[in-house]
Protein backbone atom coordinates (compact mmCIF):
# COMPACT_ATOMS: atom_id res chain seq x y z
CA UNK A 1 66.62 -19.03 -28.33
CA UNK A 2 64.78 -16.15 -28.95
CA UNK A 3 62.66 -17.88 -31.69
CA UNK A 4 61.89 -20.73 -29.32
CA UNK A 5 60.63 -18.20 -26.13
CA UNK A 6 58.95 -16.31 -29.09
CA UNK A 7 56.91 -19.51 -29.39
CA UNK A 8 56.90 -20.68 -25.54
CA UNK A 9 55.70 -17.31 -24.39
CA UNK A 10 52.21 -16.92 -25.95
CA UNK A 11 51.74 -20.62 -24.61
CA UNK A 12 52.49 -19.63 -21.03
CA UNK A 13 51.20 -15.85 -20.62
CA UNK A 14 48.75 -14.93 -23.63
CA UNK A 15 45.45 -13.68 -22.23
CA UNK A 16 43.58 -15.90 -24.85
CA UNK A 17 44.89 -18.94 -22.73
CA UNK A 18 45.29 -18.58 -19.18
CA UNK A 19 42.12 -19.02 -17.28
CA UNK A 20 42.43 -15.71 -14.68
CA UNK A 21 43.11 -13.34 -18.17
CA UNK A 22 39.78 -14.86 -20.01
CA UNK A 23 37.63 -13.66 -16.91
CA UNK A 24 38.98 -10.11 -17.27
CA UNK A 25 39.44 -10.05 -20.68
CA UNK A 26 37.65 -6.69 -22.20
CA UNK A 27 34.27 -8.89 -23.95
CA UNK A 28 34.17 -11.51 -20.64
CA UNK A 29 30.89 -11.33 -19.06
CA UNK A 30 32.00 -10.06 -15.72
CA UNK A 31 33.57 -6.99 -16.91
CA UNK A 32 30.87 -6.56 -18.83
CA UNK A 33 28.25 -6.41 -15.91
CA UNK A 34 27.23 -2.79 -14.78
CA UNK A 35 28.81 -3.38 -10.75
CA UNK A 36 27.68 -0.15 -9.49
CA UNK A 37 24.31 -1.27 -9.69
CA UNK A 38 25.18 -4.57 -8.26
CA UNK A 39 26.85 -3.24 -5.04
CA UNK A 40 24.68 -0.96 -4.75
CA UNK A 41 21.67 -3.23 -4.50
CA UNK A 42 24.01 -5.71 -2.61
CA UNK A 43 24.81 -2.82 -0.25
CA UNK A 44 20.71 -2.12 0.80
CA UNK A 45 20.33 -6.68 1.23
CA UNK A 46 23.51 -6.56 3.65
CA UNK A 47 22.42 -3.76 5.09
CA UNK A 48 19.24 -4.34 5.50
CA UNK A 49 19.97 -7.73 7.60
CA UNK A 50 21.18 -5.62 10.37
CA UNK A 51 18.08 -3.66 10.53
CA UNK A 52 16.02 -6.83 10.30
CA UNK A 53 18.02 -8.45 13.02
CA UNK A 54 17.53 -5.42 14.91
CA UNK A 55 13.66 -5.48 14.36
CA UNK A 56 13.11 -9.10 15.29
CA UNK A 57 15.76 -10.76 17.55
CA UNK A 58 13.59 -9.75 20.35
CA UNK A 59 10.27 -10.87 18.97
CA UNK A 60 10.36 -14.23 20.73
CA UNK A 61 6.62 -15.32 19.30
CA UNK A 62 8.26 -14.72 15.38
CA UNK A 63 11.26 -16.13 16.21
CA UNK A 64 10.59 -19.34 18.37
CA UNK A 65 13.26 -17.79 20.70
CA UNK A 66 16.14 -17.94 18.49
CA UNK A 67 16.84 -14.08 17.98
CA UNK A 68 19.03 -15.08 14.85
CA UNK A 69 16.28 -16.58 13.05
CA UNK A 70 14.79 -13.82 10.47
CA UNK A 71 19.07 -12.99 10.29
CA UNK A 72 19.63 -15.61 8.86
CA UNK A 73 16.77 -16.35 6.55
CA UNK A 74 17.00 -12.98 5.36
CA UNK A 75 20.71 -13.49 4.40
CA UNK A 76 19.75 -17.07 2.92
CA UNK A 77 17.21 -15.05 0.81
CA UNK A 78 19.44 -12.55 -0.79
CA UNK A 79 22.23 -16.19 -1.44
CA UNK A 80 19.26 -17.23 -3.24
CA UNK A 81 18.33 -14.07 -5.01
CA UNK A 82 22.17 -13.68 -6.19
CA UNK A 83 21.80 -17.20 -7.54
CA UNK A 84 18.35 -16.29 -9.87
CA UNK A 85 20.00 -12.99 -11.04
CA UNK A 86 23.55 -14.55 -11.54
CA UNK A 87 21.19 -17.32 -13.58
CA UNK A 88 19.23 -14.69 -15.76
CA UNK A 89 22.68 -13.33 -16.86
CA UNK A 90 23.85 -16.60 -17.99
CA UNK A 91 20.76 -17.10 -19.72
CA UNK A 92 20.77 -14.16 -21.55
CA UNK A 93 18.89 -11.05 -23.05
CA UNK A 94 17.82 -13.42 -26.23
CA UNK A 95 17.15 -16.45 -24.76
CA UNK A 96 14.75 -15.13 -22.10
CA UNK A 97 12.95 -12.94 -24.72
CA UNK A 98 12.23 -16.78 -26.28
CA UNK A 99 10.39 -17.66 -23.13
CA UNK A 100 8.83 -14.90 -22.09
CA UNK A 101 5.32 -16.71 -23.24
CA UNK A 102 6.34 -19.70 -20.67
CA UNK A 103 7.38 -17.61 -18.30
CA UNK A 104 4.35 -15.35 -18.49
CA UNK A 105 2.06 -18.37 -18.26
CA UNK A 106 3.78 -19.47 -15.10
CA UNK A 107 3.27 -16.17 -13.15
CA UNK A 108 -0.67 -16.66 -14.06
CA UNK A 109 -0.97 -20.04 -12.67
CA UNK A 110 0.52 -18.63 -9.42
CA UNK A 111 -1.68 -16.12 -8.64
CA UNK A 112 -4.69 -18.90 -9.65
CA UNK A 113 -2.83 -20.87 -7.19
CA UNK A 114 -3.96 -18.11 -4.31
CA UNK A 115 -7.46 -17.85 -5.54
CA UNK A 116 -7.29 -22.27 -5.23
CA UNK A 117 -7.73 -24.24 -1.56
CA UNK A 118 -3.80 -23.37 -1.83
CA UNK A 119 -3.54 -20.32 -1.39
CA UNK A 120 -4.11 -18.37 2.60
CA UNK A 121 -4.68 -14.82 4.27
CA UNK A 122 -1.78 -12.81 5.82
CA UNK A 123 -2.86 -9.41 7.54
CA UNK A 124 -5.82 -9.05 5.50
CA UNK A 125 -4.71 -9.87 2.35
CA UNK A 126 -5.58 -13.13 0.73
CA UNK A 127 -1.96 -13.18 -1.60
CA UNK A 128 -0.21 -15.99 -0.42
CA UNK A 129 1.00 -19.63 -0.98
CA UNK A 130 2.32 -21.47 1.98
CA UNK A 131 4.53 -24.51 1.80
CA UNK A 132 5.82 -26.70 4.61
CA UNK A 133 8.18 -24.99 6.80
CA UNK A 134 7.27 -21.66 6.80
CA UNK A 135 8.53 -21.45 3.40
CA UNK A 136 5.61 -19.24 2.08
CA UNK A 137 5.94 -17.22 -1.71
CA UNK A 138 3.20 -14.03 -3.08
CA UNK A 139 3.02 -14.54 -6.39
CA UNK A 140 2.25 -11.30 -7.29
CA UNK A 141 5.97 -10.20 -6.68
CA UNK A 142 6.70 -12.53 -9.59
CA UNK A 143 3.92 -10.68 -11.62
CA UNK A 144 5.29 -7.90 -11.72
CA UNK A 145 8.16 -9.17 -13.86
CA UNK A 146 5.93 -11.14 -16.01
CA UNK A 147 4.01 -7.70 -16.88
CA UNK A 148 7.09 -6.23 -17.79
CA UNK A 149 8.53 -8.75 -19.99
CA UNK A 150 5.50 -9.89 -21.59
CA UNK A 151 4.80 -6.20 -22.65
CA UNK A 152 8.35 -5.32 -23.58
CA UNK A 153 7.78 -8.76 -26.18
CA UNK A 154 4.71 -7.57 -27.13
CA UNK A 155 5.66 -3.70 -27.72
CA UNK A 156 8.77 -4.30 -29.09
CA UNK A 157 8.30 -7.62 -31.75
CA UNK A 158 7.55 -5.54 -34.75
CA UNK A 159 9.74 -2.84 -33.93
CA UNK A 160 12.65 -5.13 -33.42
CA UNK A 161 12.11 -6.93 -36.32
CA UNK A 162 12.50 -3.85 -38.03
CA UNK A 163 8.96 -3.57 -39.16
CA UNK A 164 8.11 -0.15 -37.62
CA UNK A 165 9.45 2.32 -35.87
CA UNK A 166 6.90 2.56 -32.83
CA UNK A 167 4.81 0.31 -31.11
CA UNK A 168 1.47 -0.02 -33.58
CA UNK A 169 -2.13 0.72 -31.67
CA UNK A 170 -2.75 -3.11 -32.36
CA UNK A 171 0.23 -3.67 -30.08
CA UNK A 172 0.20 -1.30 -27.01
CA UNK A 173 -3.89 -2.30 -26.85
CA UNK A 174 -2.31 -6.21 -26.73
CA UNK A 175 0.25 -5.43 -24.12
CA UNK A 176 -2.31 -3.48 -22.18
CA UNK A 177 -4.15 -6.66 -22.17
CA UNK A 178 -1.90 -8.80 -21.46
CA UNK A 179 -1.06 -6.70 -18.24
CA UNK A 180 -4.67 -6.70 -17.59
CA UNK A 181 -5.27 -10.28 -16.60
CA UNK A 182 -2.54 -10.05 -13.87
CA UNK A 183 -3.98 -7.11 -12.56
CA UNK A 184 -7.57 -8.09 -12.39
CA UNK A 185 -6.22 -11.70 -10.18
CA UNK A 186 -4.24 -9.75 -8.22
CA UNK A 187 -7.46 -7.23 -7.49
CA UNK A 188 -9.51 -10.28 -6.54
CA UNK A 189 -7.36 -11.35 -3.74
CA UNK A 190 -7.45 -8.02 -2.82
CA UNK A 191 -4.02 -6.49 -3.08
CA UNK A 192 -4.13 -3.26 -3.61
CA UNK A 193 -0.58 -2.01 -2.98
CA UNK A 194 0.87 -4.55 -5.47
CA UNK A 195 -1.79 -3.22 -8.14
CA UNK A 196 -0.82 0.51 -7.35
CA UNK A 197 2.93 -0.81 -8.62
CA UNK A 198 1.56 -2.49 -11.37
CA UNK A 199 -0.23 0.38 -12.51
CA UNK A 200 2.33 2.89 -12.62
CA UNK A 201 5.09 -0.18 -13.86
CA UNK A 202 2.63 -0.08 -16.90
CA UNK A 203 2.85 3.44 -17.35
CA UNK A 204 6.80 3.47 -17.28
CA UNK A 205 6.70 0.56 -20.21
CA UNK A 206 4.54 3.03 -22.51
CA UNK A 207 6.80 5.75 -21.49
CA UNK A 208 9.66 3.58 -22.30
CA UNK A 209 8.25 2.20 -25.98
CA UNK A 210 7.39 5.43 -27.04
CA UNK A 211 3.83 4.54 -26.92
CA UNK A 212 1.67 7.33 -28.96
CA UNK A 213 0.35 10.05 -25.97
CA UNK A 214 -3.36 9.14 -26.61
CA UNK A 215 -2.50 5.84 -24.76
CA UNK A 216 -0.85 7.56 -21.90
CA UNK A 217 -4.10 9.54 -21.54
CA UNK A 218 -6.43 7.03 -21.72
CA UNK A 219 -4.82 4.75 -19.27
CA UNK A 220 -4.88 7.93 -16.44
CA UNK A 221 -8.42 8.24 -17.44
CA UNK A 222 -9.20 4.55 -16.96
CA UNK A 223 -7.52 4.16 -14.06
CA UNK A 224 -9.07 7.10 -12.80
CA UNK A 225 -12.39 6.03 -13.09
CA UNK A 226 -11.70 2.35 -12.68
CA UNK A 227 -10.52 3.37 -9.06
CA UNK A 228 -13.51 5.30 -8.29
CA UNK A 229 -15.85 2.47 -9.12
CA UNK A 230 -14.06 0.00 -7.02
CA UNK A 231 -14.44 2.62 -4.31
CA UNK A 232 -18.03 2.67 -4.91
CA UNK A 233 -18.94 -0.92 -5.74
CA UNK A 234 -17.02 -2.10 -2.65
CA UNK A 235 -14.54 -4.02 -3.68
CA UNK A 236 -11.94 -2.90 -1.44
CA UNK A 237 -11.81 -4.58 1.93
CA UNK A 238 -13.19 -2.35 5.07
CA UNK A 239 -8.93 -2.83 6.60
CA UNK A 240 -8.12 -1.40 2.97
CA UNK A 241 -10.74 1.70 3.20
CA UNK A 242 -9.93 2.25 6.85
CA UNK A 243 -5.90 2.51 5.88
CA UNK A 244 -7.33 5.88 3.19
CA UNK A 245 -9.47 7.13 5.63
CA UNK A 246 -6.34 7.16 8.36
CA UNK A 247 -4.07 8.85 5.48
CA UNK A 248 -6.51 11.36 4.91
CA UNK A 249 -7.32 12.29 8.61
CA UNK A 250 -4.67 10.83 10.83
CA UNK A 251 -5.93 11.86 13.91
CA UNK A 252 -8.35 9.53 12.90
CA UNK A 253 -8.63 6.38 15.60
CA UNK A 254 -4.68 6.46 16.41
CA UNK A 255 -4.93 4.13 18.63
CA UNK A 256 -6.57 1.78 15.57
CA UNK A 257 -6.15 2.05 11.80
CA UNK A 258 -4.11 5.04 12.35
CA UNK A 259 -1.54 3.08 14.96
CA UNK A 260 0.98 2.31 12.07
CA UNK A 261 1.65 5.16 10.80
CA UNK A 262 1.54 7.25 14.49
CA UNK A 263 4.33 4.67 15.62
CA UNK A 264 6.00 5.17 12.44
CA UNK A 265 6.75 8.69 12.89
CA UNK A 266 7.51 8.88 16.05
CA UNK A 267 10.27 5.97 15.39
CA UNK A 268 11.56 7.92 12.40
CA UNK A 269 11.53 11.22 14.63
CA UNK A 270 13.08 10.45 17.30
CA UNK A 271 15.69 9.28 15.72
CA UNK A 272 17.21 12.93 15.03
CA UNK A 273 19.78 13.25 12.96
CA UNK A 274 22.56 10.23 13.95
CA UNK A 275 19.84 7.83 15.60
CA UNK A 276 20.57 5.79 18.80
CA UNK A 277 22.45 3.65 17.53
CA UNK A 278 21.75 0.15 16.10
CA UNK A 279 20.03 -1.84 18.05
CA UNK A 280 18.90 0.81 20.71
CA UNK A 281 16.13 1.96 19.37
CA UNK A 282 13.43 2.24 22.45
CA UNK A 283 10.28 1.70 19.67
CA UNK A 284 11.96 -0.59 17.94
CA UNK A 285 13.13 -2.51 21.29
CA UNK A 286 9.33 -2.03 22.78
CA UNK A 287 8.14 -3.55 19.45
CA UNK A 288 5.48 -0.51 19.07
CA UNK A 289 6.21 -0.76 15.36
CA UNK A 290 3.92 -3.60 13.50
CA UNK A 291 5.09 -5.47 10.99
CA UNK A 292 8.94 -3.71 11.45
CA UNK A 293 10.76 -6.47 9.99
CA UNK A 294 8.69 -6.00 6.26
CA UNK A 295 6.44 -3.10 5.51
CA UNK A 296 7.89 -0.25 8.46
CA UNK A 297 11.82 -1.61 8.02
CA UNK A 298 12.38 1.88 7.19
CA UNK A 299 11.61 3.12 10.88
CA UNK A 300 14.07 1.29 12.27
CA UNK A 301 16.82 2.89 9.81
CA UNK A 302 15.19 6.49 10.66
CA UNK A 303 14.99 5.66 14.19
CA UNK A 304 18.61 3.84 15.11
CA UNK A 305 20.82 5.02 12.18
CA UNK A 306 18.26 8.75 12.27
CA UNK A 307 18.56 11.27 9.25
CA UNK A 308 22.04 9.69 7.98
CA UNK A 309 20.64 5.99 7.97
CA UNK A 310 17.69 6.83 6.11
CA UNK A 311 19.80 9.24 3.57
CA UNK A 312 21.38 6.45 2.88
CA UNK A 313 19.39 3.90 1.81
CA UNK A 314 17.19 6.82 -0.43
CA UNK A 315 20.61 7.48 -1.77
CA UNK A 316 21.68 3.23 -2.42
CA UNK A 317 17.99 3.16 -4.60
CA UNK A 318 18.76 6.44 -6.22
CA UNK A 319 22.31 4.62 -7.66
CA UNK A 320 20.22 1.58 -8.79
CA UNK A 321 17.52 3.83 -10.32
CA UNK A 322 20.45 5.95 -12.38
CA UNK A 323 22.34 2.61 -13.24
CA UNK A 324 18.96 1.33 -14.79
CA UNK A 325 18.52 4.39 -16.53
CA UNK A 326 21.77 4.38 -18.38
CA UNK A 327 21.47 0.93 -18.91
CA UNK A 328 18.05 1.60 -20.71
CA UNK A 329 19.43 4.69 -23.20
CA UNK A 330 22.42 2.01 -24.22
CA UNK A 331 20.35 -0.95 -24.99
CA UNK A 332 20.13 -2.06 -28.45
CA UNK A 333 16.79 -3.01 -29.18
CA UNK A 334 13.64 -2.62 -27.74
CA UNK A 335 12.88 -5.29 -25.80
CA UNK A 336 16.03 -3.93 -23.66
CA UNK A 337 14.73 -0.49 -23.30
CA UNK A 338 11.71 -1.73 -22.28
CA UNK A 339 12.48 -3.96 -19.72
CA UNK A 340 14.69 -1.62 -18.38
CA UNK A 341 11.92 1.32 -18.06
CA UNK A 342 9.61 -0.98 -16.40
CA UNK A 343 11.92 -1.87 -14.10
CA UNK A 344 12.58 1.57 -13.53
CA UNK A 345 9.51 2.59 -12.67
CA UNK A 346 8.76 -0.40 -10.55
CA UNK A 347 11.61 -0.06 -8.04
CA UNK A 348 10.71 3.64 -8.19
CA UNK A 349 7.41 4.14 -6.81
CA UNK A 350 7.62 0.58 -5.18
CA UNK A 351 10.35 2.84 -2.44
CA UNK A 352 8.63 5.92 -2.92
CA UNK A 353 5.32 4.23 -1.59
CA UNK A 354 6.94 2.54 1.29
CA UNK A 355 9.34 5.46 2.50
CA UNK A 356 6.35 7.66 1.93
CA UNK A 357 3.50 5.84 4.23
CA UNK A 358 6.13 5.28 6.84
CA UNK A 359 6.58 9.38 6.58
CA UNK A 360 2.87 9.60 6.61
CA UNK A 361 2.70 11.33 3.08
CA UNK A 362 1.56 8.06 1.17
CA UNK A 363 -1.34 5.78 2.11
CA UNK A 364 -0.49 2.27 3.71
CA UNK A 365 -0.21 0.23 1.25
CA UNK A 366 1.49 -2.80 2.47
CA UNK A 367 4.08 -3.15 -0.23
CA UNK A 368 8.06 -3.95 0.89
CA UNK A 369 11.11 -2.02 -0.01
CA UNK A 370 13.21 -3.32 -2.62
CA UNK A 371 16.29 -5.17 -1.20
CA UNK A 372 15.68 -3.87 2.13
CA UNK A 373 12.07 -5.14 3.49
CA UNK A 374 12.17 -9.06 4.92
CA UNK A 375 10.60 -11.68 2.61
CA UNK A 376 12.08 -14.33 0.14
CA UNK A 377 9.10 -13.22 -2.89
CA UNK A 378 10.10 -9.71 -2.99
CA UNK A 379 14.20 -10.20 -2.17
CA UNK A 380 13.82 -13.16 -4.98
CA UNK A 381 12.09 -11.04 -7.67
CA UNK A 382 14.15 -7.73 -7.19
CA UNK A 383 17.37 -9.45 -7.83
CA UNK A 384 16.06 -11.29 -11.10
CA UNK A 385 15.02 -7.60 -11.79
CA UNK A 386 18.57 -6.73 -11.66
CA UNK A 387 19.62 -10.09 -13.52
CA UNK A 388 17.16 -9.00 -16.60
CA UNK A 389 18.86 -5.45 -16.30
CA UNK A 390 22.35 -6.88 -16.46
CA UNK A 391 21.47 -9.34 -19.10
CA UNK A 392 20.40 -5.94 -21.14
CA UNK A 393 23.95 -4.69 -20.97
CA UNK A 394 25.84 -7.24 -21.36
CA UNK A 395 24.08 -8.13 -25.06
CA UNK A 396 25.74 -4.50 -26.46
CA UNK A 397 28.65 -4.59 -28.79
CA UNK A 398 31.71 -3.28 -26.69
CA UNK A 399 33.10 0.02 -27.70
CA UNK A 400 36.50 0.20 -29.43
């Protein structure tokens, strides 16, 4: 008897078998996954629907009188966005570092899909595809991950391959390059916020590569200058120039270019240090806020959820940021650390921007707040951002 259950119980109870003990086996891919990260970006989507909902639901000419409306699209975005990160995962680290080049080309015919008949203006900014609908995308959201995975191939082939230790010259001037053509389309349309993130996303990938100094330098320096001769030559829009001007004198025309950012902080102010409450916010309720639901969603957190609210959701991007930093010291090649630092710094000054103009201490910049603003493109792009970080951790050896 004993011989026979000795043989009839590995059948009926061994982990290799049964199909609940292969999913939380040590090496299965979901206990492999990094889930602070993942709730903690999940946390700032669900919670961010409320404060959408709260924005909106009484904006009748956005929300052809159904106050649910930018609720639920908002909550259909994030479905979708698990879906793309839950499919980078499952493709895995190696086999998106194989199409990277396909992938890269893709994001390029996008944006020279705005610059075509098919692409349209949204306030100011000529960035945008629109579909039947109102199923619209901004293809520069997706550009940002094509400039980091295109330079963490570039950076990190000869490295990986166990050729060098450090990026050569020959390939931080390539990846430079290769991050150059986004940027430049992206200039032309004009976006100027999304460029800012570029830029310093670029930086972060050098930092992350161990690019030599001189490189470092010379990029400040270029931007530097490259910045002032766009301000001189005109490129910039007048809306664009105004939104500086404002930053840097903000009594300047309040009741104009300055209006944002006056409405902003009185939202956030008067908020104290509980709010009023969720959905009782008087400027959010008298819809004194512009564009609330996207670029200013962080006034209605200050205002209605006050000091605590607004604590929190700094707090929710600090996790992810620490969670992406760990995951980029324990990556095993390159390409990993890489992709991890640029997404680093991209989520990074991406918030920073946004919390900052709404607090009046960065320009407006019209960029949205990872996880938390409204809008499929930047919900959709932030959670394959997580998906590429995942995929990272999940391609190390497991410990013992």
């Amino acid at each position: 008897m004993t011989s026979s259950y000795g043989s009839y119980r590995p059948l009926r109870l061994s982990p290799q078998r049964g199909p609940v003990a292969r999913v939380l086996a040590k090496n299965a891919p979901l206990r492999r996954l990094d889930w602070v990260i993942m709730l903690a970006a999940l946390a700032l989507s669900l919670g961010s629907s409320l404060l959408v909902w709260s924005a909106t639901r009484g904006r009748d000419s956005l929300t052809h009188g159904d106050p649910q409306y930018f609720l639920y699209r908002h909550l259909t975005n994030l479905l979708i966005g698990l879906v793309l990160c839950g499919a980078a995962v499952a493709i895995g680290h190696h086999r998106i570092r194989a199409a990277v080049p396909v992938l890269y080309a893709m994001a390029i015919l996008m944006l020279f899909a705005v610059l075509s008949p098919l692409g349209s203006t949204i306030n100011g900014a000529h960035s945008w595809i629109q579909f039947g609908g109102g199923f619209s995308i901004q293809p520069a959201e997706f550009a940002k991950l094509a400039i980091v995975l295109g330079m963490a191939m570039v950076l990190s082939s000869r490295v990986d391959s166990g050729e060098r230790t450090m990026p050569s010259n020959r390939s931080v001037f390539q990846a430079l390059l290769l991050a150059g053509i986004p940027i430049c389309i992206v200039m032309l349309m004009p976006d100027l916020g999304s460029v800012m993130v570029m830029a310093v996303t670029i930086l972060g990938i050098l930092l992350a590569a161990g690019a030599p100094n001189r490189w470092l330098f010379g990029l400040l320096v270029t931007g530097a200058l490259g910045a002032t001769a766009v301000w001189k030559l005109g490129v910039l829009s007048k809306y664009q120039i105004d939104r500086f001007a404002a930053f840097a004198n903000p009594a300047l025309d309040p009741a104009g270019v300055g209006y944002n950012t006056a409405q902003a902080r009185i939202a956030i102010g008067s908020g104290g240090l509980t709010g009023k409450g969720l959905f009782h916010g008087t400027q959010t309720i008298g819809q004194f806020v512009p564009e609330q639901q996207t670029d200013f969603v962080f006034t209605v957190a200050g205002e209605e959820l006050g000091f605590v609210g607004g604590l929190a959701i700094i707090a929710l991007v600090g996790v992810v940021l620490w969670r992406a930093c760990r995951i980029a010291r324990q990556a095993t090649d390159l390409f990993g650390t890489v992709v991890a630092g640029g997404v680093i710094a991209w989520f990074a000054f991406q918030s920073f921007e946004n919390i900052g103009m709404t607090l009046g201490i960065m320009p407006v910049a019209g960029i949205p707040l990872p996880f938390v603003s409204y809008g499929g493109s930047s919900m959709f792009a932030g959670w394959i951002a997580i998906g590429l970080l995942q995929a990272v951790r999940t391609q190390r050896p497991i410990a013992g």
